[in-house]
Protein backbone atom coordinates (compact mmCIF):
# COMPACT_ATOMS: atom_id res chain seq x y z
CA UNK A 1 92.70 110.36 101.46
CA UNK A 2 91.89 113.58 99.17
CA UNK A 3 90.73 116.04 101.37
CA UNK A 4 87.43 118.40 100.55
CA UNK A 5 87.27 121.44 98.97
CA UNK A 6 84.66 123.49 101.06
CA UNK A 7 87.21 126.70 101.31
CA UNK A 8 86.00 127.52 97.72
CA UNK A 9 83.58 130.59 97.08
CA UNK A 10 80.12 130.75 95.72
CA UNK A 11 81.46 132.82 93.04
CA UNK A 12 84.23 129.38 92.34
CA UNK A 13 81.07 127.43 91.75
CA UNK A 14 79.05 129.28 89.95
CA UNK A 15 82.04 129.70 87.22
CA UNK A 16 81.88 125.86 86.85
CA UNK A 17 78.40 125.87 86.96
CA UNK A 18 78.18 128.32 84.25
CA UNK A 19 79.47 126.09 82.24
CA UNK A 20 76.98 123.91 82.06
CA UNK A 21 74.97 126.10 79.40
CA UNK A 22 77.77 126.06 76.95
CA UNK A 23 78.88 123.28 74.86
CA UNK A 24 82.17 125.29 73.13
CA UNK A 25 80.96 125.74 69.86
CA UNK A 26 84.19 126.96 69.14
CA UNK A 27 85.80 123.85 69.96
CA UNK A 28 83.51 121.81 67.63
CA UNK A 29 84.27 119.93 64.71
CA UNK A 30 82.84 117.00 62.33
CA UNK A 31 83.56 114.55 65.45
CA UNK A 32 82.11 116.63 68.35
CA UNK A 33 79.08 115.41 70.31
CA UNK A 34 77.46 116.66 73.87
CA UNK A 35 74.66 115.28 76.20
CA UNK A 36 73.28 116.25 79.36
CA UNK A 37 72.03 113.57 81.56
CA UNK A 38 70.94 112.78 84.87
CA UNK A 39 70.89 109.39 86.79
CA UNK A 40 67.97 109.05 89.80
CA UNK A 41 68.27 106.67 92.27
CA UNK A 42 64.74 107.10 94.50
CA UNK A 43 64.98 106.25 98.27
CA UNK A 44 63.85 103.07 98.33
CA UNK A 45 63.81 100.10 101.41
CA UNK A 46 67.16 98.82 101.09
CA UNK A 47 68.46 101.95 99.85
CA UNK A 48 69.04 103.93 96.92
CA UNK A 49 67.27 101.19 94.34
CA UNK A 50 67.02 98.69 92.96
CA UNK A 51 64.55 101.31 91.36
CA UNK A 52 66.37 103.62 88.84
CA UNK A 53 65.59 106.37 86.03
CA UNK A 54 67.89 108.23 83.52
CA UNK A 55 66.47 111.13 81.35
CA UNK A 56 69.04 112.41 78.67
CA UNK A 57 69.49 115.13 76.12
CA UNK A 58 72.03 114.34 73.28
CA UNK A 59 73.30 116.23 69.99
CA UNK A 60 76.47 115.43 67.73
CA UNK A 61 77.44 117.22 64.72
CA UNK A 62 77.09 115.74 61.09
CA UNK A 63 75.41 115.77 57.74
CA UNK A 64 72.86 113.02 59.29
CA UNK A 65 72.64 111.69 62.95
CA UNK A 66 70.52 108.90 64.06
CA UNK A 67 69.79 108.85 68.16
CA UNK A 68 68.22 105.46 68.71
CA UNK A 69 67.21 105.11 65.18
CA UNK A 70 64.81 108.39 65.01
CA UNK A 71 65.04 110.51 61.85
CA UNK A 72 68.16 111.94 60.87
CA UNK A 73 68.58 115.09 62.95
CA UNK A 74 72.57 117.28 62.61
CA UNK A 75 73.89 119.54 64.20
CA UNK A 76 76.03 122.33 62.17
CA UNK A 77 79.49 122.93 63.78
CA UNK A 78 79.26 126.18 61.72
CA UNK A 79 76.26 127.29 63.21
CA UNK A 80 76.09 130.90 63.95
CA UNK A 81 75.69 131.49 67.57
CA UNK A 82 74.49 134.87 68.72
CA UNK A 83 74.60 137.02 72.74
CA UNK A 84 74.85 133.43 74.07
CA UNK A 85 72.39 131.58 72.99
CA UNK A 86 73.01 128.01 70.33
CA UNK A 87 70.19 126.25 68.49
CA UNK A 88 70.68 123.04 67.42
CA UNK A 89 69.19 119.62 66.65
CA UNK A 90 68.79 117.50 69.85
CA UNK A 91 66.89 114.44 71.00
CA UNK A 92 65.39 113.61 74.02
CA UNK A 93 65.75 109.77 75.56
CA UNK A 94 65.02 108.41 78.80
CA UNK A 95 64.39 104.97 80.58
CA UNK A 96 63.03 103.77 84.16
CA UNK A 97 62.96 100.73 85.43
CA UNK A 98 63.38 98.34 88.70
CA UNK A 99 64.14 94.48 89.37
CA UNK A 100 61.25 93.62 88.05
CA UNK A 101 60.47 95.19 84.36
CA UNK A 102 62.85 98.11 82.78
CA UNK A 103 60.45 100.94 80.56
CA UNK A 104 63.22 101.21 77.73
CA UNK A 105 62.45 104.62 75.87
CA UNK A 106 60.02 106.32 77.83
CA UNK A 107 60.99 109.30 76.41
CA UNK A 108 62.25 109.26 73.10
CA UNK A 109 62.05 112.82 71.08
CA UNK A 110 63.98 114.86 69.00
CA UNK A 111 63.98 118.30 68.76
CA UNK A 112 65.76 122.40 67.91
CA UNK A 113 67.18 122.81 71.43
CA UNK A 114 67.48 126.26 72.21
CA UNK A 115 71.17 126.38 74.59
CA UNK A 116 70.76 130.17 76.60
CA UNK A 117 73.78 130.99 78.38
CA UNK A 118 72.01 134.54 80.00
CA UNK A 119 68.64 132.51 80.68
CA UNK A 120 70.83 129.11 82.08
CA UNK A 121 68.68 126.68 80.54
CA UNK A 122 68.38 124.25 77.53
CA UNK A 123 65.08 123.61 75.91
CA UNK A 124 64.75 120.72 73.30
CA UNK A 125 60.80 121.13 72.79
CA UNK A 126 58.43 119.67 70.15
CA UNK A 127 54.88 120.44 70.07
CA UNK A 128 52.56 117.73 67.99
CA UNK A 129 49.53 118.31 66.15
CA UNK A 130 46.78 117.94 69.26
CA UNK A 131 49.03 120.84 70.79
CA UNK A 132 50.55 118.48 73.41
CA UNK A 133 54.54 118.45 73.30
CA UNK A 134 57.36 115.97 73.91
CA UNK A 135 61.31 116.27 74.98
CA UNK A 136 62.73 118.11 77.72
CA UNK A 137 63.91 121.47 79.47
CA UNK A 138 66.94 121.67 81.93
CA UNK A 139 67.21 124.85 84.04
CA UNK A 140 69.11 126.58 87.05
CA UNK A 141 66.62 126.78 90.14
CA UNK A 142 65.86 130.80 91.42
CA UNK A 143 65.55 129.42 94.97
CA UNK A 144 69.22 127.86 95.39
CA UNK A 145 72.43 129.18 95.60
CA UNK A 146 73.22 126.43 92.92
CA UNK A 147 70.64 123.90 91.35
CA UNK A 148 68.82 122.56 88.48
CA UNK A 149 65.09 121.78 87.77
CA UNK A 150 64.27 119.65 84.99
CA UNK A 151 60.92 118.66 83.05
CA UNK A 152 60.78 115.84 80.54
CA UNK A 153 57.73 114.87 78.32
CA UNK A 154 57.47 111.53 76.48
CA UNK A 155 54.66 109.07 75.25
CA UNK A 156 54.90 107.17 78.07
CA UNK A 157 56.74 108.78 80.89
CA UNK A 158 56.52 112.83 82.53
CA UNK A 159 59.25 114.14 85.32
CA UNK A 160 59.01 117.33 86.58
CA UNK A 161 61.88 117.52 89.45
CA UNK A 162 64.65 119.58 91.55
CA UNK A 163 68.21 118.61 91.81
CA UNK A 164 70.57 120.52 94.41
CA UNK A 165 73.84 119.50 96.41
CA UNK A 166 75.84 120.87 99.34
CA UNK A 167 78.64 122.50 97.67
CA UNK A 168 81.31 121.30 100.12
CA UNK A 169 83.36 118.74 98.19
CA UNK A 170 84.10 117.72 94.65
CA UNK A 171 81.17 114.88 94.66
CA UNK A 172 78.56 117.25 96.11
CA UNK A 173 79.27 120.23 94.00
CA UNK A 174 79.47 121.20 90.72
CA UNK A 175 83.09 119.76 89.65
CA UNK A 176 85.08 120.38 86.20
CA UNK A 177 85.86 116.67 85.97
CA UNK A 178 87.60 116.99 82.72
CA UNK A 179 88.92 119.49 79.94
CA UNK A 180 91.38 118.75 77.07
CA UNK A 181 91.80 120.82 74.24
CA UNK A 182 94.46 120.24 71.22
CA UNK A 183 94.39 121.04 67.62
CA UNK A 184 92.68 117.14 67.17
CA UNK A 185 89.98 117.80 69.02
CA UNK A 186 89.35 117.60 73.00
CA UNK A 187 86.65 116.89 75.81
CA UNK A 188 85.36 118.66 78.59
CA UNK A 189 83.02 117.24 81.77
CA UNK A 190 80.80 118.88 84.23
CA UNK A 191 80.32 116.78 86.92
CA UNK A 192 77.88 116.58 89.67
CA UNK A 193 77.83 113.77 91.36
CA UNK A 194 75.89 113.64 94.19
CA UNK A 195 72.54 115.73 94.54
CA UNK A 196 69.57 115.00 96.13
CA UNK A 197 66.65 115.26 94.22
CA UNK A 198 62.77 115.41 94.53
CA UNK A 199 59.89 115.98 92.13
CA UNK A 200 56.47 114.55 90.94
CA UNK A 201 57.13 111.48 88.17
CA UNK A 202 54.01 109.96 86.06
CA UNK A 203 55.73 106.61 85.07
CA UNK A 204 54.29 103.59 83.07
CA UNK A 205 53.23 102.20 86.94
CA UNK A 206 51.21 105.65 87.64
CA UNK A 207 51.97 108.83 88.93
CA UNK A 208 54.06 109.23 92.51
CA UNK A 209 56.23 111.49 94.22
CA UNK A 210 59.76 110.39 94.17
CA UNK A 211 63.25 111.59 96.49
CA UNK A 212 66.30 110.37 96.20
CA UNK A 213 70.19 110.50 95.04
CA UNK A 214 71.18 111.64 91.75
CA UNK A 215 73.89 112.39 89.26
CA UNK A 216 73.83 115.14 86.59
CA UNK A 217 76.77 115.90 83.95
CA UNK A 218 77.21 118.11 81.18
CA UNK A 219 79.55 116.08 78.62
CA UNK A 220 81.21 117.69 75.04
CA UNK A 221 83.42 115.11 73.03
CA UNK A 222 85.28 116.72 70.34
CA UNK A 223 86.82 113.50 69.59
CA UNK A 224 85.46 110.08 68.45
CA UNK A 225 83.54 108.30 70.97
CA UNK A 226 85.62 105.26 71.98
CA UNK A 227 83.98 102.32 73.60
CA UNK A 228 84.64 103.05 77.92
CA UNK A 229 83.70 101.60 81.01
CA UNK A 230 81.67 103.92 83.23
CA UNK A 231 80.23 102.75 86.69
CA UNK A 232 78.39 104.79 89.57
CA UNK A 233 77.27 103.01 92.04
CA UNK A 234 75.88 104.40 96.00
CA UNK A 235 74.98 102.51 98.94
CA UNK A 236 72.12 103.77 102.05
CA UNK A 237 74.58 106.19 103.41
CA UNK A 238 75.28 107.86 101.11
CA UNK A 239 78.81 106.39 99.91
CA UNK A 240 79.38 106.42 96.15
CA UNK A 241 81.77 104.54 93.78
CA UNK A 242 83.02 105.19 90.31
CA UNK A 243 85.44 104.30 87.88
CA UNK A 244 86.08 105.12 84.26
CA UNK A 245 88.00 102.93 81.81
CA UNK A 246 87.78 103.89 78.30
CA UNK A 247 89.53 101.32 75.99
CA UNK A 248 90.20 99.87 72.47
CA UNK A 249 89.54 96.56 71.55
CA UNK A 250 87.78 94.76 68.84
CA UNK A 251 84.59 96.00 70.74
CA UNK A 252 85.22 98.82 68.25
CA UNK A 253 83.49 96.94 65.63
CA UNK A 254 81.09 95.76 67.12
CA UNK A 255 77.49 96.84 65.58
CA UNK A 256 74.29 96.62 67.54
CA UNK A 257 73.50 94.80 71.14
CA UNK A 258 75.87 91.05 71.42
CA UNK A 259 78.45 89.84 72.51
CA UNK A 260 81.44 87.50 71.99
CA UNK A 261 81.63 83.65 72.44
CA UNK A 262 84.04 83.78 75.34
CA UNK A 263 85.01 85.36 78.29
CA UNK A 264 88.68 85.83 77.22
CA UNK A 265 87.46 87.50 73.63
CA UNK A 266 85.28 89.76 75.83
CA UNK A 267 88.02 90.86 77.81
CA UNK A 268 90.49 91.51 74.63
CA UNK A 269 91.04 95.09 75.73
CA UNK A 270 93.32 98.00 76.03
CA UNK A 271 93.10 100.78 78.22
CA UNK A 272 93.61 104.13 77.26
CA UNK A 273 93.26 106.13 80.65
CA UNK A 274 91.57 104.65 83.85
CA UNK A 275 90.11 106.56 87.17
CA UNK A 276 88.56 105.57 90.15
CA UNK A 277 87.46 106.17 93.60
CA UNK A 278 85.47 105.42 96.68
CA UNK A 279 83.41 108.46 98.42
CA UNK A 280 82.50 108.31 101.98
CA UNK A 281 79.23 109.75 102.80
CA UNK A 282 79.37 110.41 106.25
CA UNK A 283 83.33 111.57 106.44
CA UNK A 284 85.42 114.21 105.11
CA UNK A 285 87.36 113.27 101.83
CA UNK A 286 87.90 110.30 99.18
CA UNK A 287 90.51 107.42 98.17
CA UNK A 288 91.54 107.38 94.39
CA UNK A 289 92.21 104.22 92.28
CA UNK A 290 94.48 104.09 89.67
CA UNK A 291 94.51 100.24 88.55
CA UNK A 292 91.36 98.87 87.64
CA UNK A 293 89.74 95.81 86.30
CA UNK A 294 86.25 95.63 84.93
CA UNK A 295 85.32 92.58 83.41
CA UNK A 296 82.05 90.70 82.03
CA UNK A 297 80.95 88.02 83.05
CA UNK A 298 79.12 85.77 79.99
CA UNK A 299 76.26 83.16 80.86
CA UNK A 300 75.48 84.45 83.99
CA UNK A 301 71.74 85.36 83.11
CA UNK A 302 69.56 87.45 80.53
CA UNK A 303 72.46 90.08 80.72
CA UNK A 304 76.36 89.60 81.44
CA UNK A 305 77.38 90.24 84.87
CA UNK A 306 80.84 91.84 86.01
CA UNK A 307 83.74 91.29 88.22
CA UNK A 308 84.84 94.94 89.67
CA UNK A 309 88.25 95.48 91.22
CA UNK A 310 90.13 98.21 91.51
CA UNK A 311 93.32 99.00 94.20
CA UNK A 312 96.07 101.93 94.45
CA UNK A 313 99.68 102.01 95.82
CA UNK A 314 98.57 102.66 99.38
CA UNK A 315 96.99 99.27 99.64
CA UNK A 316 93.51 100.16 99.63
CA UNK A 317 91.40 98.09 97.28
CA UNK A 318 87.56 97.41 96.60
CA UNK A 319 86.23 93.96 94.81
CA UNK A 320 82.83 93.35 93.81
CA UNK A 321 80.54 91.41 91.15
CA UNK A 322 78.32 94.04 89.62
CA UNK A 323 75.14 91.42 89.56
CA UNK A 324 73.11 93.10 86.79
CA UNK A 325 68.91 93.17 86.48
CA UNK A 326 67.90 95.16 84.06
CA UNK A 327 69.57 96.84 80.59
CA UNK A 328 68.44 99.64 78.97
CA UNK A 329 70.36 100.91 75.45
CA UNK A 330 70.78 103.64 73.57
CA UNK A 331 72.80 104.22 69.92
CA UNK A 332 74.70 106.81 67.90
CA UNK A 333 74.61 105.84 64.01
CA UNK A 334 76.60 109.22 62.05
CA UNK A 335 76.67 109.31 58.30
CA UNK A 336 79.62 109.37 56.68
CA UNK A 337 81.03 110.31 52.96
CA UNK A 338 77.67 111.52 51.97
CA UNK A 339 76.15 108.17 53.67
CA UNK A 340 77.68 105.76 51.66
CA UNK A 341 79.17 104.19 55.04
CA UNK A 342 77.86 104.88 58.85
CA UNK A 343 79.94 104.65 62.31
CA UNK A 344 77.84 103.08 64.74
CA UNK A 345 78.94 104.00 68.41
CA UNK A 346 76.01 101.82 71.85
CA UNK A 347 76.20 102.51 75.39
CA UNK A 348 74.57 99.95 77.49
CA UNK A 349 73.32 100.92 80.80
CA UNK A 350 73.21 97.83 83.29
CA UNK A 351 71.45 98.32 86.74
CA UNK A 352 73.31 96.17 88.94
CA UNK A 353 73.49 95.29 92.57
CA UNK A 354 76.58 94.89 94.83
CA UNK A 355 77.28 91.62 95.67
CA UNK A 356 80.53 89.74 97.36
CA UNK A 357 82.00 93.64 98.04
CA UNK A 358 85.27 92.66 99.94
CA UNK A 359 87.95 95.53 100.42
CA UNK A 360 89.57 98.14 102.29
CA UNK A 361 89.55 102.11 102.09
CA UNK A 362 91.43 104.12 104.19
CA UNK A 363 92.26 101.52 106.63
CA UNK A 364 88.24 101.14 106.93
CA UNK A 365 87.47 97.09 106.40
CA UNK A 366 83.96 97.18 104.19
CA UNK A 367 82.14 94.02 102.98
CA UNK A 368 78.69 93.73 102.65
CA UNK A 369 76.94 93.90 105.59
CA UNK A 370 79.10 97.16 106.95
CA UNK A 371 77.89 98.97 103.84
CA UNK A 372 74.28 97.42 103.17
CA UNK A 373 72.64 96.69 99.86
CA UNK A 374 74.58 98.47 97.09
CA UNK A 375 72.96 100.14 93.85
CA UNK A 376 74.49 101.44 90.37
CA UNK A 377 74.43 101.83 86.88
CA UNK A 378 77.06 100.33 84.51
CA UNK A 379 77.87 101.68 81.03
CA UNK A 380 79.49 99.54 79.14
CA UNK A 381 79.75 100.87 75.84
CA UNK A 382 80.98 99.68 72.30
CA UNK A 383 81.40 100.72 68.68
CA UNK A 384 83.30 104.06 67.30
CA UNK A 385 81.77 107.31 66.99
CA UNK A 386 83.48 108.43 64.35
C-alpha cells in the first residue's frame, strides 16, 4: 500500500503545477507532440456516468499536421519563444456522450494558441466572420490555492467550468507522472487525476449545470506516438483505476478505425512498459500493478469489448470486462518527405462500464456489488506517429 504524500508544501505543488504552461520547447524536435485534456464524469444516479465528456487541445510539430482531418496546421520546433510565452498552431476537439447517443466532435477547431507561462493559461482562439469564435482557453483559477477553469466553444457544444482537487495525495494533486529526456527524444506528464469539477455546459441535449469527477493532464511526446493502452475508470465513492500499456504490434500499421479477423491477431502484442493501480477513495494510500492484461474482445456488439486484469507480487489482483457503449475517435495524420508519404497515428476512446469486477486490494475482497456501478474511458490506440 503506497502511502500519501500530504507532508508536501504549497510551494511543492505549485512547481509541478507550473509546469503545466510549458511544453519544453527546448526539448522539441520533428517527432514532438503535446495535448492538454480533460475527462468529466458528471454525478449521475448510479454514479460517476454512464454520462461522459472530454474537451482536448492538441499540437505536434511538422511541415503539415492533420487533427481529425482539418486543414493542415504545424507547429515550428524552431519557433522563437519570448519572456515565457509560445505561439503555435493548435486545434481544439471535444466529444460528449451517454448510453444512449455519443456527440462525436462537438468541438472541433483549430487555432494560434497563445502558451503564457507569467499569465498560466493557454488560449487556442478563432474568431469567424459574424464575430462569434470557436476553440478553447485553459487557465489557473485566482480563488484556489491550485486549480484550473476552462472555456471551450464549438458548433455544437459550449463548457465553461472549474476544476480543483485536495492536494493531499498523488491522485488528488497535481502529480509529475512522467519525465524522460535523452538525446532521442523524451516525454513528460502532468497528471491530475482526480478533481472535482462544476460549471454551466450547453450540449447538443440543451443547456444544464453539471458536477462531477474529472481528470486533467498536460502531455509532451518528444518521441513517436506508439499505439498504448490507457484506462481510467471511478466508481460512486470515489475509487479510481488505471493502467497504461503502451505496445508494438502490427496495430502499428494499422490506418483508420477496424480491426482484425480474430481475437488472437488482435492480441498480437508486445509490451514496452506497463503501470497500474487501484485508488481508494475513502482511505489513505494506493496498490500498484505491475503485470497487466488488456485484451479486446471481437463480436461482442457495435464496438469490441475488453477483458481487464491486472495483479502484483503481493497477491492483490483486479479482473473485469470493460463492457463498452459508446466510441468516440480522434486522428493524427503528419506529412512526411515533403508529403510524398504520411504516418497516421488513432486513439479510440471507449466509454465502458464495469462488469464481472472480481479481485482483491489490500486484503479488501471487491466485486461488484461492494463497489457499485463502475464508469471509465478506454483508449485504445493504434498507428505510429512518426
Amino acid at each position: 500500500m503506497e502511502e500519501t504524500f500530504a507532508d508536501r508544501t504549497l510551494a511543492d505543488h505549485r512547481r509541478v503545477f507550473e509546469k503545466i504552461w510549458w511544453q519544453n520547447p527546448e526539448r522539441q524536435n520533428a517527432t514532438s507532440s503535446s495535448w492538454w485534456f480533460f475527462l468529466l464524469f458528471p454525478d449521475g444516479e448510479e454514479g460517476y456516468g454512464p454520462r461522459q465528456l472530454m474537451f482536448s487541445v492538441a499540437a505536434c510539430v511538422g511541415d503539415e499536421c492533420r487533427v481529425n482531418d482539418l486543414p493542415a496546421t504545424a507547429m515550428d520546433s524552431d519557433r522563437p519563444v519570448a519572456d515565457g510565452v509560445d505561439r503555435f498552431n493548435a486545434t481544439t476537439v471535444g466529444w460528449t456522450g451517454d448510453d444512449e447517443v455519443v456527440h462525436d466532435h462537438v468541438v472541433r477547431q483549430s487555432a494560434e494558441a497563445v502558451l503564457s507561462r507569467p499569465n498560466q493559461r493557454i488560449e487556442a482562439w478563432t474568431e469567424l466572420e459574424d464575430g462569434t469564435r470557436r476553440g478553447s482557453e485553459i487557465a489557473s483559477l485566482s480563488d484556489r490555492s491550485l486549480g484550473l477553469k476552462a472555456h471551450v466553444i464549438g458548433d455544437d457544444a459550449e463548457a465553461e467550468f472549474e476544476a480543483w482537487g485536495d492536494l493531499d495525495s498523488k491522485m488528488t494533486s497535481p502529480h509529475h507522472a512522467l519525465d524522460i529526456d535523452t538525446p532521442l527524444g523524451g516525454a513528460e506528464v502532468v497528471a491530475w487525476r482526480q478533481m472535482e469539477f462544476e460549471g454551466e455546459f450547453d450540449l447538443p441535449d440543451g443547456p444544464e449545470t453539471l458536477s462531477g469527477s474529472c481528470y486533467f493532464q498536460r502531455v509532451c511526446f518528444d518521441m513517436p506516438l506508439v499505439p498504448w493502452k490507457w484506462i481510467w475508470g471511478i466508481f460512486p465513492d470515489g475509487t479510481s483505476f488505471s493502467v497504461l500499456v503502451p505496445f508494438i504490434g502490427p496495430q502499428l500499421f494499422r490506418r483508420g478505425y477496424k480491426f482484425f479477423s480474430s481475437n488472437r491477431l488482435e492480441r498480437l502484442t508486445i509490451p514496452l512498459r506497463q503501470s497500474g493501480f487501484w485508488n481508494w477513495g475513502s482511505k489513505d494510500g494506493h496498490v500498484e500493478f505491475d503485470r497487466i492484461s488488456v485484451e479486446p474482445l471481437l463480436g461482442t456488439g457495435e464496438q469490441p469489448d475488453f477483458d481487464v486484469r491486472v495483479e502484483n507480487e503481493e497477491g492483490d489482483y483486479v479482473r473485469f470486462i470493460a463492457r463498452t457503449y459508446g466510441r468516440a475517435r480522434n486522428w493524427l495524420d503528419r506529412a512526411r518527405f515533403g508529403g510524398r508519404v504520411a504516418s497516421h497515428w488513432s486513439y479510440n476512446e471507449f466509454m465502458f462500464r464495469v462488469t464481472g469486477l472480481a479481485g482483491s486490494v489490500g486484503g479488501t475482497v471487491i466485486d461488484d456489488e461492494s463497489m457499485g456501478a463502475g464508469f471509465g474511458t478506454l483508449e485504445y490506440s493504434t498507428g505510429l506517429g512518426l
